[in-house]
Protein backbone atom coordinates (compact mmCIF):
# COMPACT_ATOMS: atom_id res chain seq x y z
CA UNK A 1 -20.56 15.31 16.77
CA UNK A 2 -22.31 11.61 17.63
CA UNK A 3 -22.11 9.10 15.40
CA UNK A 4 -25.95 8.62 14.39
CA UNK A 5 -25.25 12.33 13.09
CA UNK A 6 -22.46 11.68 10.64
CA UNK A 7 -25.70 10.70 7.65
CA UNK A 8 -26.73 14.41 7.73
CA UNK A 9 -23.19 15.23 6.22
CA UNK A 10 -22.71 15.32 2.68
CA UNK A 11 -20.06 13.50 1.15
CA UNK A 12 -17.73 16.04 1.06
CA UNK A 13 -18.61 17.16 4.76
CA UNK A 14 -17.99 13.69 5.67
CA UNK A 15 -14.20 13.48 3.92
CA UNK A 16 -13.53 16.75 5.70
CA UNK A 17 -14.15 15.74 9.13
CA UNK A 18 -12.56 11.99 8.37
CA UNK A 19 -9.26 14.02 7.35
CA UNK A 20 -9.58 16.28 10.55
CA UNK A 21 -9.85 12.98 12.45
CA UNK A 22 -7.03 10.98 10.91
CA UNK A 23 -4.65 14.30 10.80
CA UNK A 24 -5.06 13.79 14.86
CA UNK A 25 -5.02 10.39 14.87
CA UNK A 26 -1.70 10.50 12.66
CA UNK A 27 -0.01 13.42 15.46
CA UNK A 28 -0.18 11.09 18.23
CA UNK A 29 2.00 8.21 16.76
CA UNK A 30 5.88 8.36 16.54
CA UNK A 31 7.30 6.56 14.06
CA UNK A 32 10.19 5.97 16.42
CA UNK A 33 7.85 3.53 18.28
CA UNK A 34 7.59 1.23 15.24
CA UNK A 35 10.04 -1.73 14.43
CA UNK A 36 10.78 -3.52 11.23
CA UNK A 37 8.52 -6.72 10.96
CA UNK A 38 11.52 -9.07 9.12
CA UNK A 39 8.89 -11.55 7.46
CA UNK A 40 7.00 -8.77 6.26
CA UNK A 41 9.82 -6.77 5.08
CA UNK A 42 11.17 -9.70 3.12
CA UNK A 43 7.56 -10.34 1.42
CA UNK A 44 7.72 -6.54 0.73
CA UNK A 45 11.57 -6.41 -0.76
CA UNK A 46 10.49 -9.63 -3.16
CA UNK A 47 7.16 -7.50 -4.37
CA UNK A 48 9.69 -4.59 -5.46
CA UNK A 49 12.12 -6.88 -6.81
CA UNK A 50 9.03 -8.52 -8.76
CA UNK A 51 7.40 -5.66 -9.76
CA UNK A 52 10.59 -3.89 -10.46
CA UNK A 53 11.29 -7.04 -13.11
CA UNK A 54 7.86 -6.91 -14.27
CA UNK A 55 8.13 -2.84 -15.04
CA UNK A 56 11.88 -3.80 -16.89
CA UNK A 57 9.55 -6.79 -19.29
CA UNK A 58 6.86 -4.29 -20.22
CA UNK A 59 8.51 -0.98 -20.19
CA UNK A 60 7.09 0.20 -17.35
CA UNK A 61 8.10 1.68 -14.47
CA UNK A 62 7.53 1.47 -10.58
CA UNK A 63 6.75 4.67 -8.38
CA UNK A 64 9.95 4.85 -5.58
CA UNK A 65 8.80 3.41 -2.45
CA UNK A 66 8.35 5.63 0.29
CA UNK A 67 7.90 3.73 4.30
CA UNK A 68 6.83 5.31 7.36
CA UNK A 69 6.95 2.89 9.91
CA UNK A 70 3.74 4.34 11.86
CA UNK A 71 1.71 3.44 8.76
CA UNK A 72 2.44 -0.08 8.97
CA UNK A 73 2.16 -1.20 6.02
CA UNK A 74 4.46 -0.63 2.92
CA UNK A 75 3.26 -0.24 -0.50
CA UNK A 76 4.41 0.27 -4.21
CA UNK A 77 2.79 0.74 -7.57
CA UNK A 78 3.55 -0.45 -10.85
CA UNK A 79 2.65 2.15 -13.98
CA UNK A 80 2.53 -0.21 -17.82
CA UNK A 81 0.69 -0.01 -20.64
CA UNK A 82 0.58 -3.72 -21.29
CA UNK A 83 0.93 -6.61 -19.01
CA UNK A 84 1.09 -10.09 -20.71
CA UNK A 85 1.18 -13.00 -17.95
CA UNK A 86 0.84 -16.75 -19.39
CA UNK A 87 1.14 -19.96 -17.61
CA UNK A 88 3.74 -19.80 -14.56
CA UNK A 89 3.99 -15.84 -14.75
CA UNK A 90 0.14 -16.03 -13.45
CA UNK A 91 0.91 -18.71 -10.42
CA UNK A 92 4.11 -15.99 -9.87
CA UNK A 93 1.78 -12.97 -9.81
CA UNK A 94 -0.54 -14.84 -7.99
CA UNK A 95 1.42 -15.95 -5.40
CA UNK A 96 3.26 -12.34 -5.31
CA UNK A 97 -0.05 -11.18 -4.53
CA UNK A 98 -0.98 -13.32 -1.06
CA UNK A 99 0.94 -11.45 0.32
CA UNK A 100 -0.91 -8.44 0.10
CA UNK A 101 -3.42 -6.42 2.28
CA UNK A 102 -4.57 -4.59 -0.65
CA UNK A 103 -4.42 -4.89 -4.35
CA UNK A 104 -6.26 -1.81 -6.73
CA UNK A 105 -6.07 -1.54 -10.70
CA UNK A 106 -6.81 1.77 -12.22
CA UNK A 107 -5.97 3.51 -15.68
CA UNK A 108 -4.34 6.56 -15.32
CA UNK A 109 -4.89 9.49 -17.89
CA UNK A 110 -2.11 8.73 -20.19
CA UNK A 111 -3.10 5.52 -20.97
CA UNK A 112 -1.22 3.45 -18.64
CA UNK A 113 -2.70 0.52 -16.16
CA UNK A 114 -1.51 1.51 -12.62
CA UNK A 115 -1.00 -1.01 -10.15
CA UNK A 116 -1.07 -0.70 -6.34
CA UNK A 117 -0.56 -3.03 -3.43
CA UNK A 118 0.45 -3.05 0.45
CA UNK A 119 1.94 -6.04 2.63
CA UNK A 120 0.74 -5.53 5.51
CA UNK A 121 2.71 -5.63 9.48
CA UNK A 122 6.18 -4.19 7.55
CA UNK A 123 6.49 -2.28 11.02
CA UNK A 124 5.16 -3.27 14.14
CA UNK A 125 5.01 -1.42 17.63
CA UNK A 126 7.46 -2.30 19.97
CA UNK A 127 7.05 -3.42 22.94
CA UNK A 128 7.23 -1.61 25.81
CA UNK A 129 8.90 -2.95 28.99
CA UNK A 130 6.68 -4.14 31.65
């Protein structure tokens, strides 16, 4: 398929053959060739010791956080119903947050406010010897 073709697909066509793509893409890479990134895994550690407080202050709770080096990045999610941040707990968050790649918000069926976000570089490729 050629790339001026992929607008005929629908939607759902479209996911299907992404997913095919990235499946192979995913095969190809050992996570064996990765490398902990130590800046990167310290910005990540302080996110889950942050969120982890956060979750303990509003009776929340933080999914577990699950690595694979050949993803790169590292991510972990918050789950509360309320969040209350005033004065320095918003230049904390904000500052938590800088370090991120990606940040999403979404409400999740029972009511809760789910929070996800990813440092990137956590794992790098190593080098290979010239």
């Amino acid at each position: 398929m050629k790339f001026d073709e992929l607008d005929r697909l629908s939607d759902e066509e479209f996911l299907r053959l992404f997913g095919r793509i990235y499946d192979e893409f995913m095969k190809n890479l050992d996570d064996d060739d990765y490398r902990v990134n130590p800046p990167q895994w310290a910005a990540l550690m302080n996110l889950v010791g942050y969120f982890n407080d956060l979750a303990e202050k509003s009776h929340g709770y933080i999914d577990p956080v699950k690595l694979q080096p050949k993803l790169v990045s590292g991510c972990v999610t918050l789950y509360v119903t309320v969040l209350s941040l005033k004065g320095e707990d918003v230049k904390e968050f904000c500052s938590m947050l800088s370090k991120c790649i990606s940040f999403s918000l979404d409400a999740t069926t029972d009511g809760k406010a789910c929070l996800s976000v990813c440092v990137p570089d956590v794992f790098v490729r190593k080098e290979t010897p010239s």
